[in-house]
N, C-alpha and C. Protein backbone atom coordinates (compact mmCIF):
# COMPACT_ATOMS: atom_id res chain seq x y z
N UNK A 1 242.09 129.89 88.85
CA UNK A 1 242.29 131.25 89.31
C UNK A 1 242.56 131.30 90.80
N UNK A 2 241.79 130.64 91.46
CA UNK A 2 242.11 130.60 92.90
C UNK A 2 243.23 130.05 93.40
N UNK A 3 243.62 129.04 92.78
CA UNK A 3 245.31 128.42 92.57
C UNK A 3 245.95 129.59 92.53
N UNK A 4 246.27 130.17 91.48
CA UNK A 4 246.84 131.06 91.65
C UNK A 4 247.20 131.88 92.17
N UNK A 5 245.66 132.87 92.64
CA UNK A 5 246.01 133.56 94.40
C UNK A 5 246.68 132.85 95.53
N UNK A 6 246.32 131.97 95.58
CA UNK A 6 246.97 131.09 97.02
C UNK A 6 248.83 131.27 96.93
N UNK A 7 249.00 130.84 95.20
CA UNK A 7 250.59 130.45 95.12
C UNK A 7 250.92 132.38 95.52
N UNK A 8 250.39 133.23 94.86
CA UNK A 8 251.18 134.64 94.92
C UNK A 8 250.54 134.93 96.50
N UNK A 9 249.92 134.44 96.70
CA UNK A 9 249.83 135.00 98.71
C UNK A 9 251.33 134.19 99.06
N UNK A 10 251.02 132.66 98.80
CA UNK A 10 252.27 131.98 99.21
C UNK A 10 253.45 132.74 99.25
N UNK A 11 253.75 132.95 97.93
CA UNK A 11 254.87 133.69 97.70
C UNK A 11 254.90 134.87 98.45
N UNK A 12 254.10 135.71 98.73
CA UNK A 12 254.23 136.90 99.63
C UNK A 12 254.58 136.69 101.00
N UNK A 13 254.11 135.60 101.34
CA UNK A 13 254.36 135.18 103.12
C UNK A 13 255.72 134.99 103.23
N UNK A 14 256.45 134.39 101.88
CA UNK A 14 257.59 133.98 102.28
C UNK A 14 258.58 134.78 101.90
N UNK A 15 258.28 136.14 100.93
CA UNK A 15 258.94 137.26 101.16
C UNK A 15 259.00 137.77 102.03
N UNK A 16 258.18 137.89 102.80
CA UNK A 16 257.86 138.89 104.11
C UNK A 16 258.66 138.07 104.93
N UNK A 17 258.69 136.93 105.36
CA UNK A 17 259.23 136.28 106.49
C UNK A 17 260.90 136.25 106.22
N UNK A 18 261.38 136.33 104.41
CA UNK A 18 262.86 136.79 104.42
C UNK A 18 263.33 138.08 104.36
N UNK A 19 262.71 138.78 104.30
CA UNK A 19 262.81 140.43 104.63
C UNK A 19 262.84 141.14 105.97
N UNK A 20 261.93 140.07 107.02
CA UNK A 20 261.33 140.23 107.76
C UNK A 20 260.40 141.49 108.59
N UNK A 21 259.62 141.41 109.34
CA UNK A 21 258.30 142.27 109.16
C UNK A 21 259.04 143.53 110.01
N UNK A 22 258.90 144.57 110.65
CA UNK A 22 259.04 145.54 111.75
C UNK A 22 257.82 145.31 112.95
N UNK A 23 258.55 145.52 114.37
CA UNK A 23 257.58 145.43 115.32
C UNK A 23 257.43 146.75 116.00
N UNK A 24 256.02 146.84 116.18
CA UNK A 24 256.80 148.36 117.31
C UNK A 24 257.09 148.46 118.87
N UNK A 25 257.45 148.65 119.07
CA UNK A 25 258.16 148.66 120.17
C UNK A 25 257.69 150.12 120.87
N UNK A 26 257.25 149.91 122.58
CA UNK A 26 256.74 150.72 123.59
C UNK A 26 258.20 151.25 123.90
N UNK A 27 258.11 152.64 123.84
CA UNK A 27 258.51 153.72 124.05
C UNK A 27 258.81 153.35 125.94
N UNK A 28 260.29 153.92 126.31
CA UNK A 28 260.57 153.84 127.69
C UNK A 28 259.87 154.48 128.54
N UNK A 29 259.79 154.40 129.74
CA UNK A 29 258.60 154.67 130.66
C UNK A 29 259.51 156.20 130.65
N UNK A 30 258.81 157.51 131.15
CA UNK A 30 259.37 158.47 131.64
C UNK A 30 260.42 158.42 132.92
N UNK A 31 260.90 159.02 132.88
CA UNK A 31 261.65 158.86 134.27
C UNK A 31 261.48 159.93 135.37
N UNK A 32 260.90 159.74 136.35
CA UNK A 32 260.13 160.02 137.73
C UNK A 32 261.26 161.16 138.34
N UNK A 33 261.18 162.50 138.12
CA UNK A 33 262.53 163.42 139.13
C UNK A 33 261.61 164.18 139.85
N UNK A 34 262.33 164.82 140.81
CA UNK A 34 261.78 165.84 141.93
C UNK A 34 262.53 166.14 142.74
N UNK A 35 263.02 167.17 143.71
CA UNK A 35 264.07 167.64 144.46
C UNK A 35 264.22 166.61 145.60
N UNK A 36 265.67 166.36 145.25
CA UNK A 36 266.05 164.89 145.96
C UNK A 36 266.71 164.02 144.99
N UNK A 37 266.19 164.06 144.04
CA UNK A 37 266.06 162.51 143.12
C UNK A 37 267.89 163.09 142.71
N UNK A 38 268.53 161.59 142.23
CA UNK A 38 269.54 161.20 141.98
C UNK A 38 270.14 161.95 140.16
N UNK A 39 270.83 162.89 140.17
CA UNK A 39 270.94 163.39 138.32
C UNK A 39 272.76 162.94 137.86
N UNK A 40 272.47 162.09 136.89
CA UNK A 40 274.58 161.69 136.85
C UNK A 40 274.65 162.93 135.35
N UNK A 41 275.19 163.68 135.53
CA UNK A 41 275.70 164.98 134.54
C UNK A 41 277.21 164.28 133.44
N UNK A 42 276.68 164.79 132.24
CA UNK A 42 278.07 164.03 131.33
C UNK A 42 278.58 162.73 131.18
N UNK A 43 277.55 161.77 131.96
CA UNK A 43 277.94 160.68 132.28
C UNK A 43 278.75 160.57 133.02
N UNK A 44 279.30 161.21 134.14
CA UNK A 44 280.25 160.53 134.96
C UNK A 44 280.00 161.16 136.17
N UNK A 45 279.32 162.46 136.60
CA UNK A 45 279.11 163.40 137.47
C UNK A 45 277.82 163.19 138.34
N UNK A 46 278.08 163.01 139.89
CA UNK A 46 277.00 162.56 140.09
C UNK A 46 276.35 163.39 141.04
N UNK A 47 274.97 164.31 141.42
CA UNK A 47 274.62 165.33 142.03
C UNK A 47 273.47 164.96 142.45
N UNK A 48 272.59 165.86 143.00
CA UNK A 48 271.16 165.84 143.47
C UNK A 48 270.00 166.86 142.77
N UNK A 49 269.23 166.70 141.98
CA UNK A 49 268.45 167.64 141.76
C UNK A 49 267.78 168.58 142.74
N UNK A 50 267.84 170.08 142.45
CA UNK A 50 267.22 170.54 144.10
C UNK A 50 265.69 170.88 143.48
N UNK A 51 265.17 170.97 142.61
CA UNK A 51 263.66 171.18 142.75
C UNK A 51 263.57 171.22 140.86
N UNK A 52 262.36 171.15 140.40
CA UNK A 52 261.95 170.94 139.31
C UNK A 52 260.46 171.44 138.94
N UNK A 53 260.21 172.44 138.20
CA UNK A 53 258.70 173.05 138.02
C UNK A 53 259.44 173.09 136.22
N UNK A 54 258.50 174.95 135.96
CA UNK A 54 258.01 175.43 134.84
C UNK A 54 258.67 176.62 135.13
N UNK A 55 259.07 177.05 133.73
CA UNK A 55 259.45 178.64 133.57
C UNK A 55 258.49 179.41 133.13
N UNK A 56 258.30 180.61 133.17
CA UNK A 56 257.70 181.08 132.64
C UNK A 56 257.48 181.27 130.79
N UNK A 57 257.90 180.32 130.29
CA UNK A 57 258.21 179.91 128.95
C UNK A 57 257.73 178.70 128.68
N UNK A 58 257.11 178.08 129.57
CA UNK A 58 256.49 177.14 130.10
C UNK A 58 257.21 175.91 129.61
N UNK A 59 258.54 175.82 130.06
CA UNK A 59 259.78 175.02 129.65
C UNK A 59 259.68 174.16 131.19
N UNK A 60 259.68 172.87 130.79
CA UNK A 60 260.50 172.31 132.41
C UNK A 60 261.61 172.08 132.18
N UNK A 61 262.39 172.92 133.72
CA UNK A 61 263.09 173.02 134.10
C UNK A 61 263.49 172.78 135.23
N UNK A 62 264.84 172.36 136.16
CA UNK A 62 265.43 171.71 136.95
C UNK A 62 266.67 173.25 137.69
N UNK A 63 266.52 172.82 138.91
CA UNK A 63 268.05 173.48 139.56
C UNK A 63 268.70 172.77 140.38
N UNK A 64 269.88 172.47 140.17
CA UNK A 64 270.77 171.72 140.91
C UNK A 64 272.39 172.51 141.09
N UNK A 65 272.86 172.32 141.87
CA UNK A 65 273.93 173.17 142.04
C UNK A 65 275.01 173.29 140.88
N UNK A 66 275.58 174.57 140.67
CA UNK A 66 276.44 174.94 139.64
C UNK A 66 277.65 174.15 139.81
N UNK A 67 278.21 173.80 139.99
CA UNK A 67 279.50 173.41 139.84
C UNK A 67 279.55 171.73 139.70
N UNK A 68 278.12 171.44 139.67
CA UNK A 68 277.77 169.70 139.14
C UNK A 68 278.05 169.77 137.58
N UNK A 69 278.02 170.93 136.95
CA UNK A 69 278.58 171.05 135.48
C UNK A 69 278.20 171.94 134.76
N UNK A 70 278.89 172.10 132.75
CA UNK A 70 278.91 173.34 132.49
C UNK A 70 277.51 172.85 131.70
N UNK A 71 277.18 174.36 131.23
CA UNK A 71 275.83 174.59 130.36
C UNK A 71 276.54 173.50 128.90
N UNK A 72 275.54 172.60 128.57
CA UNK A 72 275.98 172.06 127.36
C UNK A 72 275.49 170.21 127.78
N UNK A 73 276.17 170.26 129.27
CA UNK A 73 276.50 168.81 129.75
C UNK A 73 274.86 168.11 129.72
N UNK A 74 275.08 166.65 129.15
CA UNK A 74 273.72 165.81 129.38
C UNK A 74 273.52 165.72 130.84
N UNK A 75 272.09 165.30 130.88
CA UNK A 75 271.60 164.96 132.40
C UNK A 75 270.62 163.63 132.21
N UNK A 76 271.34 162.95 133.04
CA UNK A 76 270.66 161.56 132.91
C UNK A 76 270.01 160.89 134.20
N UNK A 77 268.73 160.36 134.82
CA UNK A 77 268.41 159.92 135.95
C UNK A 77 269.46 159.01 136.28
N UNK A 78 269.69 158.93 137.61
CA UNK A 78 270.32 157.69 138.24
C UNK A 78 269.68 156.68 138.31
N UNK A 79 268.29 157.03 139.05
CA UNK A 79 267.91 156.13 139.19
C UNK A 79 266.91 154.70 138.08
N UNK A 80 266.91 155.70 137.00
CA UNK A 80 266.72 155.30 135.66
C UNK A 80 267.46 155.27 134.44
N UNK A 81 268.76 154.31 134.56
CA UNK A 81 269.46 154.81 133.39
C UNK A 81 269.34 154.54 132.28
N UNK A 82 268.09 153.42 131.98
CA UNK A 82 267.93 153.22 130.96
C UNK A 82 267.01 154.60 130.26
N UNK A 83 266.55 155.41 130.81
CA UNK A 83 265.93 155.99 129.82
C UNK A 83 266.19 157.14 129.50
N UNK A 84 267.93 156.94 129.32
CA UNK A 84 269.30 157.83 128.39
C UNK A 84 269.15 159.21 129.27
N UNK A 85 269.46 159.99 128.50
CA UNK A 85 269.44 161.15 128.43
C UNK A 85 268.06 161.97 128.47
N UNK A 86 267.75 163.06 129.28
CA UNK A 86 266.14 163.20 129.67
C UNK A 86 266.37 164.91 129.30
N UNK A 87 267.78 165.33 129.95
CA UNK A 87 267.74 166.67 129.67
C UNK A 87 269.33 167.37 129.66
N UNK A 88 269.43 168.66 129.63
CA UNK A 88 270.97 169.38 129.32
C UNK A 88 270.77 170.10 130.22
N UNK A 89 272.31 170.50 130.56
CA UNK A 89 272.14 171.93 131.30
C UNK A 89 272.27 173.42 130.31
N UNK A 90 271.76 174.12 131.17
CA UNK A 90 271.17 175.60 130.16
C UNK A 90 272.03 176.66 130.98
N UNK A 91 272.08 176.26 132.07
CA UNK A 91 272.99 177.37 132.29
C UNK A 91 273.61 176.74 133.71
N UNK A 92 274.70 177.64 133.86
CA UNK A 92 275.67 177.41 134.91
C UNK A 92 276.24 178.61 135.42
N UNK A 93 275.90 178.91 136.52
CA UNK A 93 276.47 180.33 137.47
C UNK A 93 277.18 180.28 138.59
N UNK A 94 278.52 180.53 138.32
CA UNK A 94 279.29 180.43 139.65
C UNK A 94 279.23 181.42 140.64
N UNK A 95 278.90 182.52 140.17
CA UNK A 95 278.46 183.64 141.65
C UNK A 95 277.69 182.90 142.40
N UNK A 96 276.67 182.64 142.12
CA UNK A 96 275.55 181.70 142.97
C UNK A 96 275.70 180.76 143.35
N UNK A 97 276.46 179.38 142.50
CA UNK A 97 276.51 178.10 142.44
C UNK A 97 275.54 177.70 141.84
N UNK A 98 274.37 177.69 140.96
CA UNK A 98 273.12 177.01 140.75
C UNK A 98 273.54 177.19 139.30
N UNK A 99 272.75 175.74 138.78
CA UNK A 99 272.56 175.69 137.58
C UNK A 99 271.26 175.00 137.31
N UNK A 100 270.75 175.47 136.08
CA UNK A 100 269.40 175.74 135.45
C UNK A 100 269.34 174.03 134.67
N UNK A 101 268.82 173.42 134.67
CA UNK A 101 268.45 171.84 133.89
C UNK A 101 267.69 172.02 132.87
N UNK A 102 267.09 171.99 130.87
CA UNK A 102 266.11 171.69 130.78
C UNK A 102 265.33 170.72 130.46
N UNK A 103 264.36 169.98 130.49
CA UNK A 103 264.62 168.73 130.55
C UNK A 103 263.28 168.54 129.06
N UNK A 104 263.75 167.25 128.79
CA UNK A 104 262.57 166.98 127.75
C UNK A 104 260.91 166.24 127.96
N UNK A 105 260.02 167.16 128.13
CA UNK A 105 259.08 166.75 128.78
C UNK A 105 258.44 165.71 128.45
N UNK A 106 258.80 164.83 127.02
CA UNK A 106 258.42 163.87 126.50
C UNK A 106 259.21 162.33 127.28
N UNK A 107 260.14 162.95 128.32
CA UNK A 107 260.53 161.93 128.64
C UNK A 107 260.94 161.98 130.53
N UNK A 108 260.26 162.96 131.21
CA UNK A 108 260.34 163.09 132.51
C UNK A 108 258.73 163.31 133.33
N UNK A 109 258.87 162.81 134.40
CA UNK A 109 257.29 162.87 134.81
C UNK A 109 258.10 164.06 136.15
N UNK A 110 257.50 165.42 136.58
CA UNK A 110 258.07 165.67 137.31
C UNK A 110 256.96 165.64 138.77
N UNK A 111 257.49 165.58 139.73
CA UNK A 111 256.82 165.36 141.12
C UNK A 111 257.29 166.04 142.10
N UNK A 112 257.10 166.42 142.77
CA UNK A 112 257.03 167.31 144.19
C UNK A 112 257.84 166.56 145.37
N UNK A 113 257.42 165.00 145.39
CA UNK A 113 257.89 164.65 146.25
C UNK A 113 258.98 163.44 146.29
N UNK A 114 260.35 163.09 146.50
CA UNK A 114 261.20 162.35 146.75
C UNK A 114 261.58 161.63 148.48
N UNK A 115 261.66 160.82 148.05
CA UNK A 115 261.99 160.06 149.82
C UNK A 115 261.17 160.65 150.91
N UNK A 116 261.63 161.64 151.41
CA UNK A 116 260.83 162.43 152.56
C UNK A 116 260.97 163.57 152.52
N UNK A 117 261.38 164.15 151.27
CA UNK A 117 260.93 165.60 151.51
C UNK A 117 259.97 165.85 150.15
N UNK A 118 259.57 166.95 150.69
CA UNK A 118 257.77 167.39 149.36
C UNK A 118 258.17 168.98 149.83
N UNK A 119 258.40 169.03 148.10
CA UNK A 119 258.08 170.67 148.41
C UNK A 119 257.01 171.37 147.47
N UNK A 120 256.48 172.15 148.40
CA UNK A 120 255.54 172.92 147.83
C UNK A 120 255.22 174.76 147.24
N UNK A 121 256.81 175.03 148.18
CA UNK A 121 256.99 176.43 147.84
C UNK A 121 257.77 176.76 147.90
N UNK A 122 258.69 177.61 147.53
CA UNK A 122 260.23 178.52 147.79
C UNK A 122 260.01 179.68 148.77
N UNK A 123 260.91 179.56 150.05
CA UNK A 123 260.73 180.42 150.85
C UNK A 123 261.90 181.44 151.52
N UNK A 124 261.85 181.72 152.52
CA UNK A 124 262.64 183.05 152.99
C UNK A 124 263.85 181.85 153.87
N UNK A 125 264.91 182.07 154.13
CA UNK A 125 265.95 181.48 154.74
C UNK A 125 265.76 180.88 156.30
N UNK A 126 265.89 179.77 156.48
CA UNK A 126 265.82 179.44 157.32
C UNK A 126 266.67 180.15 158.61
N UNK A 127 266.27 180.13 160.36
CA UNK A 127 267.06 180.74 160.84
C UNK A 127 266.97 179.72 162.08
N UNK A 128 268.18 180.07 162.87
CA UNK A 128 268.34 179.39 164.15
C UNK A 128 267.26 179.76 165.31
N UNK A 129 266.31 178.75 165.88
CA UNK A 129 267.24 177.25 165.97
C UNK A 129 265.90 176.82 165.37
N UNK A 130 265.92 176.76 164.03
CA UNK A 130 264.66 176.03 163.36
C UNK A 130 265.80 174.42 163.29
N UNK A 131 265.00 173.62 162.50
CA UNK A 131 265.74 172.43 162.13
C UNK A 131 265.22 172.28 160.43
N UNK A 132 266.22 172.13 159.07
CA UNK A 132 266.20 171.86 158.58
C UNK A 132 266.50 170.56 157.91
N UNK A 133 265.89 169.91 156.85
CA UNK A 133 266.54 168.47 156.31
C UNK A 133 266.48 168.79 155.03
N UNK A 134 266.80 167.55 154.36
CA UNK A 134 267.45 167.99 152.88
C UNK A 134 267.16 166.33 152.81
N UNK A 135 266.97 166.01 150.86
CA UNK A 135 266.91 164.41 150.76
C UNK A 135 268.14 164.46 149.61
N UNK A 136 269.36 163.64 149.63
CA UNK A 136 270.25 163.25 148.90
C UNK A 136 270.67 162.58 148.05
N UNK A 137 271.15 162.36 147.07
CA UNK A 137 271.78 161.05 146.40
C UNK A 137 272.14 160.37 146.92
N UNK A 138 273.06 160.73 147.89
CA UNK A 138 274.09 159.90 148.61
C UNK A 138 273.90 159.15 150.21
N UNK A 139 273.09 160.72 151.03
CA UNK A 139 272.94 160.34 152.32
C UNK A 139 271.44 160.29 152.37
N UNK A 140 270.51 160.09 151.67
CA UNK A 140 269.36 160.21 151.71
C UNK A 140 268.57 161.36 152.20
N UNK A 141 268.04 161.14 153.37
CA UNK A 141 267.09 162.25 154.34
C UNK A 141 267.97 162.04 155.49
N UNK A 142 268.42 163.57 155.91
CA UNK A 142 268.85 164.17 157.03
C UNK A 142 268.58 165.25 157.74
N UNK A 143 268.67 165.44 158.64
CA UNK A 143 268.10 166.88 159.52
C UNK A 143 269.40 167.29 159.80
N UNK A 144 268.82 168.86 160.69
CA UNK A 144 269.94 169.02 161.91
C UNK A 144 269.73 170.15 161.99
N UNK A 145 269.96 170.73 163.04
CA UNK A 145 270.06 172.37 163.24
C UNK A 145 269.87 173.50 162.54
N UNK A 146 269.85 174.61 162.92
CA UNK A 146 269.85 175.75 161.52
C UNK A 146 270.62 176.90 162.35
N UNK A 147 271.75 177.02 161.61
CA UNK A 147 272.51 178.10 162.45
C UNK A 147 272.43 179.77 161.84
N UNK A 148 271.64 179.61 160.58
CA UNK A 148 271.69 180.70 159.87
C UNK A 148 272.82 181.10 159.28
N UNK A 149 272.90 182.50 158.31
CA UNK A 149 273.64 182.91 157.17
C UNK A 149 274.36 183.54 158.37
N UNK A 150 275.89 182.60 158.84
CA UNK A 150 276.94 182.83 159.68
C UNK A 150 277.86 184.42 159.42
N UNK A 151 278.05 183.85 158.01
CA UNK A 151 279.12 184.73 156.92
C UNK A 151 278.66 186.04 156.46
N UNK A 152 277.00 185.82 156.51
CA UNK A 152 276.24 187.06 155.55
C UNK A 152 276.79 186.84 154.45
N UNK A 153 276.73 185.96 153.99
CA UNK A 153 276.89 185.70 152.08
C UNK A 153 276.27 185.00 151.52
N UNK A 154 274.72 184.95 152.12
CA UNK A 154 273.51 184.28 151.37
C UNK A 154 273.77 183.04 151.34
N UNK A 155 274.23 182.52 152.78
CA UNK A 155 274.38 180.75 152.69
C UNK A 155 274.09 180.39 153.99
N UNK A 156 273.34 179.84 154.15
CA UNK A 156 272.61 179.00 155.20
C UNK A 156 273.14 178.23 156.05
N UNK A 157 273.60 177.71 157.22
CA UNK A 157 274.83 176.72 157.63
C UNK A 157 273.69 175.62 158.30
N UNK A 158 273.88 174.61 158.21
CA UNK A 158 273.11 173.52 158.82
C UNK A 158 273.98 172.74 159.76
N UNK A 159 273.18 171.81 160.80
CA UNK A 159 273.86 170.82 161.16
C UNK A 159 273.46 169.12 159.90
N UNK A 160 273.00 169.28 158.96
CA UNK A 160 273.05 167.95 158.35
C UNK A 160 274.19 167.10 157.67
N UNK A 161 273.82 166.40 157.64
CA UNK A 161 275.14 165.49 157.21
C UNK A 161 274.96 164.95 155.76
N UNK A 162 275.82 166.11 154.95
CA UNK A 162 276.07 165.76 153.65
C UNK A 162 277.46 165.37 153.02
N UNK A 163 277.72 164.69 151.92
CA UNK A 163 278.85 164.22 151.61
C UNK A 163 278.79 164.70 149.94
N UNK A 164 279.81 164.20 149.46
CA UNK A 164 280.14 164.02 147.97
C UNK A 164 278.84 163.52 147.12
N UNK A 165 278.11 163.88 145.95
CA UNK A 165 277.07 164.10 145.17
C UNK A 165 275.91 164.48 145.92
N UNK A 166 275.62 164.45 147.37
CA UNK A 166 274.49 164.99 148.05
C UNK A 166 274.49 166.81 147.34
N UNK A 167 275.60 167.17 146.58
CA UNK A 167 275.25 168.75 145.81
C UNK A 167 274.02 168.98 145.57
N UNK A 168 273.13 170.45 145.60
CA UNK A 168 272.25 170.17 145.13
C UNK A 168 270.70 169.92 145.89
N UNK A 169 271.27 169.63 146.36
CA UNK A 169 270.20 168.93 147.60
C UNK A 169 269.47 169.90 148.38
N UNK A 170 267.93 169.33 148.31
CA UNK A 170 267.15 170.50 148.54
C UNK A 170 266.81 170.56 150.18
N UNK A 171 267.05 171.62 150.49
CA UNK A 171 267.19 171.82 152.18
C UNK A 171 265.69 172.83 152.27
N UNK A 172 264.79 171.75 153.08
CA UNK A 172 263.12 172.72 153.41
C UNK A 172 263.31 172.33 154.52
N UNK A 173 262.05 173.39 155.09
CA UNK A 173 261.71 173.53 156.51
C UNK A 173 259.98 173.70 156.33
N UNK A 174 260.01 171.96 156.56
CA UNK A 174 258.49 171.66 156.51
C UNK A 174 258.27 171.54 154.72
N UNK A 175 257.47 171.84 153.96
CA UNK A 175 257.19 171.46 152.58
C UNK A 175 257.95 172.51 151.79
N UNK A 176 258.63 174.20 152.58
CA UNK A 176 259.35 175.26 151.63
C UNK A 176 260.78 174.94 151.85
N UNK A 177 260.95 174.83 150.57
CA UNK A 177 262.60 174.67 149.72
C UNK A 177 263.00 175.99 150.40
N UNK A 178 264.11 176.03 151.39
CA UNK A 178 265.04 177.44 151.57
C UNK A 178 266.28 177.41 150.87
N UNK A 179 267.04 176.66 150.78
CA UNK A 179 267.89 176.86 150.40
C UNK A 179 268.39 175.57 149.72
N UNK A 180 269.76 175.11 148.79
CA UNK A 180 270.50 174.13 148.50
C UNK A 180 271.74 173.60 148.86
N UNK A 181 272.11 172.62 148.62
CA UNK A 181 273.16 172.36 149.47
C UNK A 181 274.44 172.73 148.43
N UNK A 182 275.66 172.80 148.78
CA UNK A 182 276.55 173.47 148.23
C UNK A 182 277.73 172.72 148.36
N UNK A 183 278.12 172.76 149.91
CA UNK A 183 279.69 172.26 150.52
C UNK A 183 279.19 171.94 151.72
N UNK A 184 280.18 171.53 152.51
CA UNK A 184 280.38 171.61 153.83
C UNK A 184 281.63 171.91 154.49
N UNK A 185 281.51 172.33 155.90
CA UNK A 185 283.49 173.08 156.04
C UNK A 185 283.47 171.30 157.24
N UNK A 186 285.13 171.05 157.34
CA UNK A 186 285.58 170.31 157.98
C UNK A 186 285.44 168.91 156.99
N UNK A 187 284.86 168.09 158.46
CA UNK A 187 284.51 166.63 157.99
C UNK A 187 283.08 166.45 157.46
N UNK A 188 283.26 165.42 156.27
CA UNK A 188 282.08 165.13 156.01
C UNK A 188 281.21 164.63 156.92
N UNK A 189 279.64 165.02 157.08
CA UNK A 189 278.51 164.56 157.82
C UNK A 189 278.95 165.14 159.57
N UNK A 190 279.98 165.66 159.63
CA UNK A 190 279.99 166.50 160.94
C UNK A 190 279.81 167.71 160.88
N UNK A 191 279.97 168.41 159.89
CA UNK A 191 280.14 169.76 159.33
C UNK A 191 280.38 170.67 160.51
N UNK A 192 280.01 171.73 159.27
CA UNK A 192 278.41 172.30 159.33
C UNK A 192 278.47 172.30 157.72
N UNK A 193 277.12 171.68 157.15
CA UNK A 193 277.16 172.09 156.21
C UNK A 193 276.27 173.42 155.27
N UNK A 194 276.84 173.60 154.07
CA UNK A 194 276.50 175.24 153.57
C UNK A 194 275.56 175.02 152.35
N UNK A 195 274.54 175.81 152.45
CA UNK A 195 273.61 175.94 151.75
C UNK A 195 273.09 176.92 151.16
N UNK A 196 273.47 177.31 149.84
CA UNK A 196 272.71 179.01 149.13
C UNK A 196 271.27 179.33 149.79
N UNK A 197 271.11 179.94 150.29
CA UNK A 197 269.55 180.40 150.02
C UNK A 197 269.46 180.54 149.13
N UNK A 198 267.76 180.08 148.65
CA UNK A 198 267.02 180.05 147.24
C UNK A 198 266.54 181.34 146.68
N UNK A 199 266.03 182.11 147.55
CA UNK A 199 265.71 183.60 147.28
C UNK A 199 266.78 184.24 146.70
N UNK A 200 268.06 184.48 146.71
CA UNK A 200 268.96 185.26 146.09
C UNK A 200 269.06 184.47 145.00
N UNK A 201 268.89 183.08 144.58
CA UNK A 201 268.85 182.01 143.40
C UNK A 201 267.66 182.91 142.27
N UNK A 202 266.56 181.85 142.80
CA UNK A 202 265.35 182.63 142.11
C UNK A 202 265.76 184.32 142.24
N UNK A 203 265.73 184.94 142.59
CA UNK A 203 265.76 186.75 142.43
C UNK A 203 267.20 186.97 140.91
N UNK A 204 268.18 185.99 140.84
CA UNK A 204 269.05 185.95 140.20
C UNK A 204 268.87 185.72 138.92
N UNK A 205 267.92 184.68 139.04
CA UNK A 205 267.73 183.31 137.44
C UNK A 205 266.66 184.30 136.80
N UNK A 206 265.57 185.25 137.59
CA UNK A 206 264.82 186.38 137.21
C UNK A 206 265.06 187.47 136.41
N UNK A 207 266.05 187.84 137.26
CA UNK A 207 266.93 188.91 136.71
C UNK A 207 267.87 188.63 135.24
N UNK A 208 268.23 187.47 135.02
CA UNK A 208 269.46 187.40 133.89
C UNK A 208 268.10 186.81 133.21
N UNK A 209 267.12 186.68 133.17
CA UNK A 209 266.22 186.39 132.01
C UNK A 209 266.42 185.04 131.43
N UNK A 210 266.05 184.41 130.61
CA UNK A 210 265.94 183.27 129.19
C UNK A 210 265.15 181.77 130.48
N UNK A 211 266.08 180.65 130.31
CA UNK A 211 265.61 179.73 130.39
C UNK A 211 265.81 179.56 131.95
N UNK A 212 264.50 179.20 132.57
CA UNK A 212 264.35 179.63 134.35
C UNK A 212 263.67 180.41 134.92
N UNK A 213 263.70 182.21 133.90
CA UNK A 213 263.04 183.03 134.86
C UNK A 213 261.63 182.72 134.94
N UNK A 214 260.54 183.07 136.03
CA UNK A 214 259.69 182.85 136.52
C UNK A 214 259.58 181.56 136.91
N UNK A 215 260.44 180.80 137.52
CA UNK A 215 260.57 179.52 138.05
C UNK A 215 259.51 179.36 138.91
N UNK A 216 258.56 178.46 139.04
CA UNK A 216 257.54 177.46 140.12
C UNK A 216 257.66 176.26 139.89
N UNK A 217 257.80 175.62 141.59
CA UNK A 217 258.06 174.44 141.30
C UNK A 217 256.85 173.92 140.87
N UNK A 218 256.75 172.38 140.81
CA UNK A 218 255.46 171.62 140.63
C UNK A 218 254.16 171.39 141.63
């Protein structure tokens, strides 16, 4: 009898080993964002996240400038590409420029702070001659001047030096997010470059309701 068990275990080991067994496999680490951090949109589009909290839907959510892409497009870390796709965009507003991120919380850790800037609150527009900085995809952490809303069209003018995917990019004064980065007029990193204020953003994403309103960051 015991013969026997041994041969049908036998036989089982060596089914199993031609079938072979399943392993499980650890799940990818989250991927680390916060205003600053690096976002490639659609796979090919490459921008700056400007800040990242909770909606009042208690959705996390992301804002990075509108014209980095349309509502629909994936959002993938740069600086983590292995861990795919994290979130979509939800909305996209060209009056403003800002667009809404939402991201999947099963797969983003969100944080306050990137390179050298930490933000802790959304505030009123920066004005001359404060000095604002902003942290980038592209140019990292930069300062420079604050010349204020030149135009009166709810855009901020800086002396920092931003370029191509620095979009997005969150421009504080001290730990409050004022505004994002947008464009710049002239040459790159000589500018001046242009930045929405956040207050007409948030007062906006409030107003049109769904995914965003009651935005706080983290």
């Amino acid at each position: 009898m015991l013969r026997r068990l041994s041969l049908i275990f036998a036989a089982l080991v060596v089914i199993a080993a031609t079938l072979g067994v399943g392993t499980a496999t650890a799940a990818p680490p989250r991927a680390v964002l916060g205003g600053g951090s690096g976002i490639v949109l659609d796979d090919m589009y490459e921008c700056t996240l400007t800040t990242i909290g909770h909606d009042n839907g208690g959705r996390l959510v992301g804002i990075t400038a509108g014209h980095c892409g349309d509502a629909g497009w994936s959002v993938a870390p740069e600086a983590d590409p292995d861990a795919g796709v994290v979130g979509r965009v939800a909305v996209s507003n060209s009056d403003y420029d800002y667009g809404i991120i939402e991201f999947d919380p099963a797969k983003v850790t969100p944080v306050d702070t990137i390179g050298q800037v930490t933000i802790t609150d959304i505030g009123m527009p920066a004005q001359f001659p404060a000095v604002a900085c902003k942290q980038g995809r592209t140019t990292g952490h930069t300062c420079g001047v604050v010349y204020g809303d030149v135009l009166q069209t709810q855009e901020t003018w800086t002396q920092m030096c931003v370029v191509e995917g620095d979009s997005g990019s969150p421009v504080v004064v001290g730990t409050t997010l004022v505004a994002m980065v947008n464009a710049y007029v002239g040459v790159a990193c000589l500018g001046p470059e242009l930045g929405t204020n956040m207050l007409p953003i948030i007062e906006n994403i409030n107003a049109t309701g769904g995914v965003g309103a009651g935005f706080r960051p983290i």
